[in-house]
N, C-alpha and C. Protein backbone atom coordinates (compact mmCIF):
# COMPACT_ATOMS: atom_id res chain seq x y z
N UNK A 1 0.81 -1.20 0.00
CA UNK A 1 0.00 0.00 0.00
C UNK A 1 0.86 1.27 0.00
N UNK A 2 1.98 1.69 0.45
CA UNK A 2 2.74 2.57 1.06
C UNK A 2 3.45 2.95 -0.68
N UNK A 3 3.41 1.68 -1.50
CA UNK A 3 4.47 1.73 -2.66
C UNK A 3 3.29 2.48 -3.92
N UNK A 4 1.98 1.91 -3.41
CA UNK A 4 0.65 2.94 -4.15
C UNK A 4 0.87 4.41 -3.98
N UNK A 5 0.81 4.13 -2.90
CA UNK A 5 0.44 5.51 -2.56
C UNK A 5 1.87 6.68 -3.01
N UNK A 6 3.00 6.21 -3.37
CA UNK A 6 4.08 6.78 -3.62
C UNK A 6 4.17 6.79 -4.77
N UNK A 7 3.45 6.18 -5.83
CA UNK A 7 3.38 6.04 -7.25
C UNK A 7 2.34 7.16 -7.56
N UNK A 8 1.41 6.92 -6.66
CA UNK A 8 0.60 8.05 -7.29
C UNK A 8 0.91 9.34 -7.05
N UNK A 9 1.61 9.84 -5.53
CA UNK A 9 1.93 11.16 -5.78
C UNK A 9 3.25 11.59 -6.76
N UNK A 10 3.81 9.99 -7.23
CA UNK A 10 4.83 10.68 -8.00
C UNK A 10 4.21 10.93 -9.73
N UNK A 11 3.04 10.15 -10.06
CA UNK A 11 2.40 10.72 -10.98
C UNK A 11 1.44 11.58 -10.84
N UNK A 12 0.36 11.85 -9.80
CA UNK A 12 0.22 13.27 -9.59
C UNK A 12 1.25 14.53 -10.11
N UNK A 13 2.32 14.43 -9.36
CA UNK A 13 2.92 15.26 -9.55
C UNK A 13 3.91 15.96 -11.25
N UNK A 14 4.02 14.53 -11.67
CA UNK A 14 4.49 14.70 -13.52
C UNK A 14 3.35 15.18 -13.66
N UNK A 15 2.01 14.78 -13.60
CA UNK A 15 1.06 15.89 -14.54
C UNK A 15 0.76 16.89 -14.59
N UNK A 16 1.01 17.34 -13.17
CA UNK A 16 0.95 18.65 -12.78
C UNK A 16 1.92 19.86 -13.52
N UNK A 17 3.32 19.11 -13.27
CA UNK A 17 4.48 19.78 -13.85
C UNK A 17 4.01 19.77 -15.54
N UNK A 18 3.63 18.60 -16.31
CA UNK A 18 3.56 18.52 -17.71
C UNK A 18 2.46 20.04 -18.09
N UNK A 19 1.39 20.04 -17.09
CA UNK A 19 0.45 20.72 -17.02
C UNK A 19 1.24 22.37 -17.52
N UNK A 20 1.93 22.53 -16.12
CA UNK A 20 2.50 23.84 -16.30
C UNK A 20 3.15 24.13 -17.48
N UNK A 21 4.31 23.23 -17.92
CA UNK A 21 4.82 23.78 -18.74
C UNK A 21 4.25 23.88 -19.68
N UNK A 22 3.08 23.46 -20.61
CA UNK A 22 2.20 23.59 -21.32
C UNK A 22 1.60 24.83 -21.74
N UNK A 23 0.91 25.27 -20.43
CA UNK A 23 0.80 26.32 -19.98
C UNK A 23 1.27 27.46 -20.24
N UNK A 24 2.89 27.47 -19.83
CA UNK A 24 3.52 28.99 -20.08
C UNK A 24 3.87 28.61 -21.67
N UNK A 25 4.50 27.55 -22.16
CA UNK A 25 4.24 27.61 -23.82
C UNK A 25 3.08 27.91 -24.54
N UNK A 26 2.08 27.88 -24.05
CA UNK A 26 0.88 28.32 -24.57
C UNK A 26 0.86 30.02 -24.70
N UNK A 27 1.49 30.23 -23.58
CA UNK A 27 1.84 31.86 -23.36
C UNK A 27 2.45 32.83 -24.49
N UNK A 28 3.67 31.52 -23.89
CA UNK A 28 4.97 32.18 -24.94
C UNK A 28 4.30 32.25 -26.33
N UNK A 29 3.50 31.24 -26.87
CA UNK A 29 3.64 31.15 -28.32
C UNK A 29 1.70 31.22 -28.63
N UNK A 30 1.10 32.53 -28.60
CA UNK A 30 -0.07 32.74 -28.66
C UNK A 30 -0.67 33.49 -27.57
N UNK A 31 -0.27 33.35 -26.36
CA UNK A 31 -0.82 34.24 -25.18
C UNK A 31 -1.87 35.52 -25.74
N UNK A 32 -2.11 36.25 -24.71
CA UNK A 32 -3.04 37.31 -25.03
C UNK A 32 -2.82 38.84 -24.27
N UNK A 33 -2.95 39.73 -25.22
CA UNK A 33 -2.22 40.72 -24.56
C UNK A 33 -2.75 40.55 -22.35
N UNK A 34 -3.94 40.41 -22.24
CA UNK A 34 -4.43 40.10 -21.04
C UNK A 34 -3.47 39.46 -20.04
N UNK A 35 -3.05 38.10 -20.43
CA UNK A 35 -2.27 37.52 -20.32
C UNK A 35 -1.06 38.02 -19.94
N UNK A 36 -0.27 39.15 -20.76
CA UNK A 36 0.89 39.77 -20.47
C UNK A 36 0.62 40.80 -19.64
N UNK A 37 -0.58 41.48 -19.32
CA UNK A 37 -0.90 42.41 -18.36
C UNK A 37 -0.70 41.44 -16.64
N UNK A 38 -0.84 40.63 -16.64
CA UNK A 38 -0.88 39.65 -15.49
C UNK A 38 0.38 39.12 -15.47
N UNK A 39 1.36 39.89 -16.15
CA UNK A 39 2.54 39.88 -15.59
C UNK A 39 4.19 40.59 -15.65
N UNK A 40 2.83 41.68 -15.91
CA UNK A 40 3.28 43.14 -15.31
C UNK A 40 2.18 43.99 -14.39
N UNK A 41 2.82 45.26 -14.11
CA UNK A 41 2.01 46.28 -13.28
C UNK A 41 1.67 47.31 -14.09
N UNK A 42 1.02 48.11 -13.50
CA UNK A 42 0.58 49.49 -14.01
C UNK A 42 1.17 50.64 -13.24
N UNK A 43 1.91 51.95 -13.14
CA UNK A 43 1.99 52.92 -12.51
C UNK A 43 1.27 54.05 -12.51
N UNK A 44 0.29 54.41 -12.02
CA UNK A 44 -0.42 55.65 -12.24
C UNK A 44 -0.72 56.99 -11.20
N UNK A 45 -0.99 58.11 -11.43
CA UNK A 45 -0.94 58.93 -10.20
C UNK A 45 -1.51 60.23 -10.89
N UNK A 46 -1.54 61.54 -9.91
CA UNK A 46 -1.84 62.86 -10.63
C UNK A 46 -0.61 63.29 -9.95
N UNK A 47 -0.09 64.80 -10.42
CA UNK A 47 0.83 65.97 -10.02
C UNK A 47 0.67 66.91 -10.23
N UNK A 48 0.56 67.19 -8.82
CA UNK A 48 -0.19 68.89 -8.49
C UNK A 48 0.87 69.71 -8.07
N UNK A 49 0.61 71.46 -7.81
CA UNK A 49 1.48 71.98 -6.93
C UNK A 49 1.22 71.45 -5.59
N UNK A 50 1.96 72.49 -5.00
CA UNK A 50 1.91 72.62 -3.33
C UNK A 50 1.09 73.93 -2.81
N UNK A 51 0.73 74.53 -4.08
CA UNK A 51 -0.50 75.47 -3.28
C UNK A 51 -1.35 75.13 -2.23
N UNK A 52 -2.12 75.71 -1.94
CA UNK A 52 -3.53 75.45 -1.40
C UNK A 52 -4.66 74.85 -1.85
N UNK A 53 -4.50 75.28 -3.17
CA UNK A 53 -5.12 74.85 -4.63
C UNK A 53 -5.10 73.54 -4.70
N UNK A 54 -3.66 73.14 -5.05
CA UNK A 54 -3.05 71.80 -5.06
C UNK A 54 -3.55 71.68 -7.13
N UNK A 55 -3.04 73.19 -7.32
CA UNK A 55 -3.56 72.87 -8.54
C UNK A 55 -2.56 71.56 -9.75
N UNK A 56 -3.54 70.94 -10.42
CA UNK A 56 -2.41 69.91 -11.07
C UNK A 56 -1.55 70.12 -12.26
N UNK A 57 -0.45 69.62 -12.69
CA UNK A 57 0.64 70.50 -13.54
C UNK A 57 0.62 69.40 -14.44
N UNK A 58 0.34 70.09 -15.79
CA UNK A 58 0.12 69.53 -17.45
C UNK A 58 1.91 69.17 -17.63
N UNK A 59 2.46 68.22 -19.00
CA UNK A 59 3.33 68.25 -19.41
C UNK A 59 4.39 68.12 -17.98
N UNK A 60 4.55 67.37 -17.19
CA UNK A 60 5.45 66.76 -16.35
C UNK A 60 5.90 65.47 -17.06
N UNK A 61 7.45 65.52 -16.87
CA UNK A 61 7.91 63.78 -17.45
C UNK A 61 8.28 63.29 -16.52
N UNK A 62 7.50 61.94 -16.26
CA UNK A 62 7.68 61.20 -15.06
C UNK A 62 8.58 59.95 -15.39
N UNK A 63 9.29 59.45 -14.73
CA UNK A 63 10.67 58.64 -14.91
C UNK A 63 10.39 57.60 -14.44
N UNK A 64 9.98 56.32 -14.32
CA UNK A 64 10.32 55.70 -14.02
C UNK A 64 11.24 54.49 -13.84
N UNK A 65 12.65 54.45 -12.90
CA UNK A 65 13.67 53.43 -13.42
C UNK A 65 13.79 52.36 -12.50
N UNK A 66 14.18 51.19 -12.86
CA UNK A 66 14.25 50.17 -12.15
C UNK A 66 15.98 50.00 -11.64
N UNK A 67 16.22 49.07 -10.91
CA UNK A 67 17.47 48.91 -9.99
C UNK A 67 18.67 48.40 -11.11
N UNK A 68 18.25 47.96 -12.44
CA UNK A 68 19.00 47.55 -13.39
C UNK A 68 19.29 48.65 -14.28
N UNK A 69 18.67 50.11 -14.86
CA UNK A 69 18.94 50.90 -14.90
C UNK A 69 17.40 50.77 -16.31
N UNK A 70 16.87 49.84 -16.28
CA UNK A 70 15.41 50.21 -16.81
C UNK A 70 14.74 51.50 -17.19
N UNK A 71 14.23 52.16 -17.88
CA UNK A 71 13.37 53.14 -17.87
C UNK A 71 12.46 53.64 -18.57
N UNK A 72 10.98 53.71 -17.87
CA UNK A 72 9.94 54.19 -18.34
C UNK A 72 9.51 55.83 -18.43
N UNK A 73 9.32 56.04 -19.44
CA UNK A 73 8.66 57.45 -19.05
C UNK A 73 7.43 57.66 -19.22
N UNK A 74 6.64 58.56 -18.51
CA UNK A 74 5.15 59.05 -19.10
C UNK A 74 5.34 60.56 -18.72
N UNK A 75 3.91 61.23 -19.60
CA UNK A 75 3.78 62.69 -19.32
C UNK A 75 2.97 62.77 -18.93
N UNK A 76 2.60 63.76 -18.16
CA UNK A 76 0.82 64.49 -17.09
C UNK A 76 0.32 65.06 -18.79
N UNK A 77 -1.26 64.83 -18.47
CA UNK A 77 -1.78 65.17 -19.28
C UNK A 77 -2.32 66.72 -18.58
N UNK A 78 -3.55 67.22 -19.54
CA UNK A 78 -3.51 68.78 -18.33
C UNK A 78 -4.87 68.65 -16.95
N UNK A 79 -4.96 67.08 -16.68
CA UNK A 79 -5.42 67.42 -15.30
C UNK A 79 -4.58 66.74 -14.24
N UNK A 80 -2.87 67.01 -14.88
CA UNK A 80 -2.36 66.45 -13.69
C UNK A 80 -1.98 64.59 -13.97
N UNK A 81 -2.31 63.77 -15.16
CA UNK A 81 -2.62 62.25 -14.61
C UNK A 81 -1.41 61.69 -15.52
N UNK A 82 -0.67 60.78 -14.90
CA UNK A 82 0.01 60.23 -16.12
C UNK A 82 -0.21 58.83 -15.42
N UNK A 83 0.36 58.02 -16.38
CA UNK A 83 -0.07 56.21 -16.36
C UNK A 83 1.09 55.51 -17.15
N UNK A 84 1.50 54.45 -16.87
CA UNK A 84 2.11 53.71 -17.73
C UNK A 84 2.53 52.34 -17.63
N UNK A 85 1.94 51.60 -18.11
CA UNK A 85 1.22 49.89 -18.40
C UNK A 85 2.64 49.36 -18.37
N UNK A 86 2.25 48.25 -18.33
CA UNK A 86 3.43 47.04 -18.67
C UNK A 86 4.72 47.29 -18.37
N UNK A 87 5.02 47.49 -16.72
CA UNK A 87 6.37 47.42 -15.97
C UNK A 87 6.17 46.56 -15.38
N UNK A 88 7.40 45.82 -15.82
CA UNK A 88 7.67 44.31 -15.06
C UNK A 88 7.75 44.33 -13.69
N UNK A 89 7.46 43.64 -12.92
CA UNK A 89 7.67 43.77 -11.41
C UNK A 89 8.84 43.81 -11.01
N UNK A 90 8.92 44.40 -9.86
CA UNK A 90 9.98 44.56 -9.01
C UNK A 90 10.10 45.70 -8.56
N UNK A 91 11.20 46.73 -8.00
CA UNK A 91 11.43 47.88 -7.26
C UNK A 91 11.47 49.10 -8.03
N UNK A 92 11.20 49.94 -8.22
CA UNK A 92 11.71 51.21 -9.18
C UNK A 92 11.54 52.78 -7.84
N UNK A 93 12.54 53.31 -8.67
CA UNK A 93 12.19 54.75 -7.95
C UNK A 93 11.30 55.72 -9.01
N UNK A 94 10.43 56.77 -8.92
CA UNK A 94 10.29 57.19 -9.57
C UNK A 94 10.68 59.07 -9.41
N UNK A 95 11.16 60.02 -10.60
CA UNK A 95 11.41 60.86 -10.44
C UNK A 95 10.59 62.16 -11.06
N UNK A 96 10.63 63.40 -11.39
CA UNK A 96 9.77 64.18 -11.92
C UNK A 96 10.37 64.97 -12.08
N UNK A 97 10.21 65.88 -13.36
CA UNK A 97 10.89 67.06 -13.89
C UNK A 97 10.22 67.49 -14.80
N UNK A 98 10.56 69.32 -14.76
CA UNK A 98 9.33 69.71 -15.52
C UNK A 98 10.00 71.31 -15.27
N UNK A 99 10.44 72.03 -15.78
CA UNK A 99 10.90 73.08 -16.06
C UNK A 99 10.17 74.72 -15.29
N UNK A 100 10.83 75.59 -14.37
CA UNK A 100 10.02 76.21 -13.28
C UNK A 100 9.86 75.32 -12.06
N UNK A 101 9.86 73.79 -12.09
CA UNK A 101 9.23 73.35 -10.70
C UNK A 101 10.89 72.75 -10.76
N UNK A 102 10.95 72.67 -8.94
CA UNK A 102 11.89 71.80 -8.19
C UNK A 102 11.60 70.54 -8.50
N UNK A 103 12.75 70.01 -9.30
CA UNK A 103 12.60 68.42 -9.36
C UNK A 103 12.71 67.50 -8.25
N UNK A 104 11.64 66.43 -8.49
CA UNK A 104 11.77 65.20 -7.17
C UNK A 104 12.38 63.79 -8.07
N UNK A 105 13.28 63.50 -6.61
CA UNK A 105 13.94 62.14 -7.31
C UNK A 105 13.72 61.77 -6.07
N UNK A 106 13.68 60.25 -6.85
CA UNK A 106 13.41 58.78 -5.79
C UNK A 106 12.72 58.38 -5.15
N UNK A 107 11.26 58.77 -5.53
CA UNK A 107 9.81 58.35 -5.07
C UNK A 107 10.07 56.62 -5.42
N UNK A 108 9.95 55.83 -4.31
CA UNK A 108 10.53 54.36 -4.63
C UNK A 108 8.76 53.87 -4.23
N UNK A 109 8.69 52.87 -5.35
CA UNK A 109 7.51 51.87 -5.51
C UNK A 109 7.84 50.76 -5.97
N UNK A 110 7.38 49.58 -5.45
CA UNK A 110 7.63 48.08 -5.91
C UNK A 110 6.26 47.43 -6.46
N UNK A 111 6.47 47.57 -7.72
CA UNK A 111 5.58 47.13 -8.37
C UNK A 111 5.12 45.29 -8.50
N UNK A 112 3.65 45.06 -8.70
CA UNK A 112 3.64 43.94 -8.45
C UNK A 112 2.67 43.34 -10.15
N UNK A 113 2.70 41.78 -10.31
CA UNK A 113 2.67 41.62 -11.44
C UNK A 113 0.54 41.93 -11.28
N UNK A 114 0.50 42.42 -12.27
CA UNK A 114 -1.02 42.85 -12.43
C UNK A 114 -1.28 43.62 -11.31
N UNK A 115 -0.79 44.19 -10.90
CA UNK A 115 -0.82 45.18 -9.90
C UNK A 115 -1.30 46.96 -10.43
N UNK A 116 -2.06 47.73 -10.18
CA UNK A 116 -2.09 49.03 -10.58
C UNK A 116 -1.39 49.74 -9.28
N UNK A 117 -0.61 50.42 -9.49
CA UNK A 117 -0.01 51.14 -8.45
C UNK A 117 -0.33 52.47 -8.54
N UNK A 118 -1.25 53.83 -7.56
CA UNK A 118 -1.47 54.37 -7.61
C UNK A 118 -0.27 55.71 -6.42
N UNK A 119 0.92 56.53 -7.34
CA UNK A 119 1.68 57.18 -6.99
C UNK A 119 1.03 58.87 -6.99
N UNK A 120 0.45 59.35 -6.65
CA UNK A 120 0.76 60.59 -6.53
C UNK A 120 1.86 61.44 -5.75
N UNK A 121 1.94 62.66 -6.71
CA UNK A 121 3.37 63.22 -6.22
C UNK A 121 2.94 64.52 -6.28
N UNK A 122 3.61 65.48 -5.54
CA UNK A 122 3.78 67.02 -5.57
C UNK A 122 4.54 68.13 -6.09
N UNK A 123 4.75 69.18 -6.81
CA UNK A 123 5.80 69.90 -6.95
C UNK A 123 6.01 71.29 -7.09
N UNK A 124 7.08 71.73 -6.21
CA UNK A 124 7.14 73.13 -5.39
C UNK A 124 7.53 74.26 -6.72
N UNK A 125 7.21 75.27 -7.26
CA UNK A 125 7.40 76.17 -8.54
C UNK A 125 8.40 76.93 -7.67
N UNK A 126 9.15 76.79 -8.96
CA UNK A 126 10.60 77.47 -8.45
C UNK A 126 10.06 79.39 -8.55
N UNK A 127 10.60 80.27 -7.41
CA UNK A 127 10.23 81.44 -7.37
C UNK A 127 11.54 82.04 -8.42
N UNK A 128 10.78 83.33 -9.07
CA UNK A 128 11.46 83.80 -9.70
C UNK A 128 11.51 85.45 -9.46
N UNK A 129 12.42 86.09 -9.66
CA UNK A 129 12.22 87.74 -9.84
C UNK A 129 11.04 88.17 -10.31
N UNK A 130 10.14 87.29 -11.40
CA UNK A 130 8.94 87.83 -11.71
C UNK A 130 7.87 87.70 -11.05
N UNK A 131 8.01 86.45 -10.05
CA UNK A 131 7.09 86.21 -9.21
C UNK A 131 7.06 86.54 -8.15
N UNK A 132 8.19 87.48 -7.71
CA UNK A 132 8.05 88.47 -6.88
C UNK A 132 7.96 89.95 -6.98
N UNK A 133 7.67 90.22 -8.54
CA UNK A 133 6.99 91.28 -8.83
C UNK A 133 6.12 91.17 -9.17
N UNK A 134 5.53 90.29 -8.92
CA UNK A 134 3.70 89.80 -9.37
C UNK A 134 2.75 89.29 -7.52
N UNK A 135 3.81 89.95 -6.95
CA UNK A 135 3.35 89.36 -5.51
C UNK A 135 2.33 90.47 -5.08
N UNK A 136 1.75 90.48 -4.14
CA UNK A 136 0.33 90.83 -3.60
C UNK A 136 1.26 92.49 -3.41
N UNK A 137 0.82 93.24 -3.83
CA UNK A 137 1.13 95.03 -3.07
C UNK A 137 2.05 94.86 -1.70
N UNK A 138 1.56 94.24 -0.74
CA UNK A 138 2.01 94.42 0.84
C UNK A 138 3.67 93.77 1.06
N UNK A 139 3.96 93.26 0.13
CA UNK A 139 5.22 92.47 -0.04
C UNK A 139 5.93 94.14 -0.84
N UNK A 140 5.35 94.37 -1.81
CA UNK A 140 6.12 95.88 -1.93
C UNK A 140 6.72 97.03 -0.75
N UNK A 141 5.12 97.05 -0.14
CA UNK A 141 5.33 97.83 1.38
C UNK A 141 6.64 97.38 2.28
N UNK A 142 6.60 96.25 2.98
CA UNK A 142 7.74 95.86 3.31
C UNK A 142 8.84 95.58 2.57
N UNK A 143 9.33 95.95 1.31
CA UNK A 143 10.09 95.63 0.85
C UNK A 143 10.98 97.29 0.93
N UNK A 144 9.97 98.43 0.57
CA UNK A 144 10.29 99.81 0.76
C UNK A 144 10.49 99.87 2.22
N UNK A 145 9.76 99.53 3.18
CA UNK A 145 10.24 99.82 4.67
C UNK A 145 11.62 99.69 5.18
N UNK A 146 12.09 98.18 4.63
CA UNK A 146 13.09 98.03 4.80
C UNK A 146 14.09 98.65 4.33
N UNK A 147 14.31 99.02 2.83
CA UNK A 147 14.98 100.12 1.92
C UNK A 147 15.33 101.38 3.07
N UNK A 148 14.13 102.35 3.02
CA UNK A 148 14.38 103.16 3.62
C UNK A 148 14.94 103.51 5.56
N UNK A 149 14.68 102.02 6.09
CA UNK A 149 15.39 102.37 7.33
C UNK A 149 16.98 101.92 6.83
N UNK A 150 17.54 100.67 6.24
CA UNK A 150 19.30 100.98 5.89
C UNK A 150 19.22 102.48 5.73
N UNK A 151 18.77 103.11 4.32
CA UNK A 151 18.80 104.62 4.63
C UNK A 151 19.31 105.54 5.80
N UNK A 152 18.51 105.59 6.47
CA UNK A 152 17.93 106.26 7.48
C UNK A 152 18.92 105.96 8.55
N UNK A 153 19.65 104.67 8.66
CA UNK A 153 20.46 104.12 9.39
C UNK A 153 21.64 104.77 9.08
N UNK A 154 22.41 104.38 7.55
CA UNK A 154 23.23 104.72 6.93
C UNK A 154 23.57 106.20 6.96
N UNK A 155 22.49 107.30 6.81
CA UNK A 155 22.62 108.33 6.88
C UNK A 155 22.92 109.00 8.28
N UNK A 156 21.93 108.69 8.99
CA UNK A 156 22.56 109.16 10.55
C UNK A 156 23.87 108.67 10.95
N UNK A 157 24.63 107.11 10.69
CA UNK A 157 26.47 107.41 10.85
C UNK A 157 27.10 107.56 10.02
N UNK A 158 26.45 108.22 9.11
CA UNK A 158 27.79 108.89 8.64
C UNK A 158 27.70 110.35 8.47
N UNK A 159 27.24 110.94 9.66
CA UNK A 159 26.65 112.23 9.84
C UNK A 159 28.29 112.80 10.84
């Protein structure tokens, strides 16, 4: 009985294996795009500022690279969203750049196979001379206050 019972899990087990490999040859040679989605991930997210607003920023290129030096890119469309299908699993960082804003590197996500991974990210607009002549009036005020006391300072020692 003991020599049954060892025959059968050792043929159980060939069919199983015959089974599989069948299987992923079926893949390899006809599969369906479906099929290849189930074994990869998806990365997706929006990118906004850091206002208050949190308004979202069109035309961002988002990076994504893996630990082998892999790399995906996508762009924000203009509400902020970018996406990008069929990354093989495993670890990636992702980065962002986009011209006026402070770039972010190394937003790290480990992607999983048929997995949608949902990343949102943020990014700070670089200030410029113009955007501090486009600032609210009261930023002028203190900007003259200060002017005129060096003045005022300056002038009384060297009196």
């Amino acid at each position: 009985m003991p020599r049954l019972n060892l025959a059968l899990i050792c043929v159980s087990y060939l069919v199983l294996s015959v089974d599989i490999a069948f299987a992923q040859n079926d893949f390899l040679h006809g599969g369906t795009i479906d099929d290849l989605t189930q074994l990869s991930g998806t990365i997706r997210g929006q990118i906004v500022d850091t206002t208050e607003m949190q308004n979202p920023i069109e035309g961002v290129e988002v990076r994504i690279v893996a630990a082998g030096g892999e790399e995906y890119i996508a762009t924000t469309d203009a509400n902020g969203n970018y996406k990008h299908s069929g990354i093989p699993a495993g670890r990636y960082l992702i980065s962002i750049y986009k011209e006026g804003y402070g770039d972010r590197l190394g937003k790290a996500v480990t992607v999983v196979n048929g997995g949608d991974h949902y990343v949102p990210l943020k990014m700070t607009k670089k200030d410029t001379i113009v955007d501090f002549l486009e600032a609210p009036v009261p930023m002028y005020w203190v900007l003259i206050l200060c002017v005129i006391i060096v003045i005022l300072i300056f002038s009384r020692t060297n009196r």
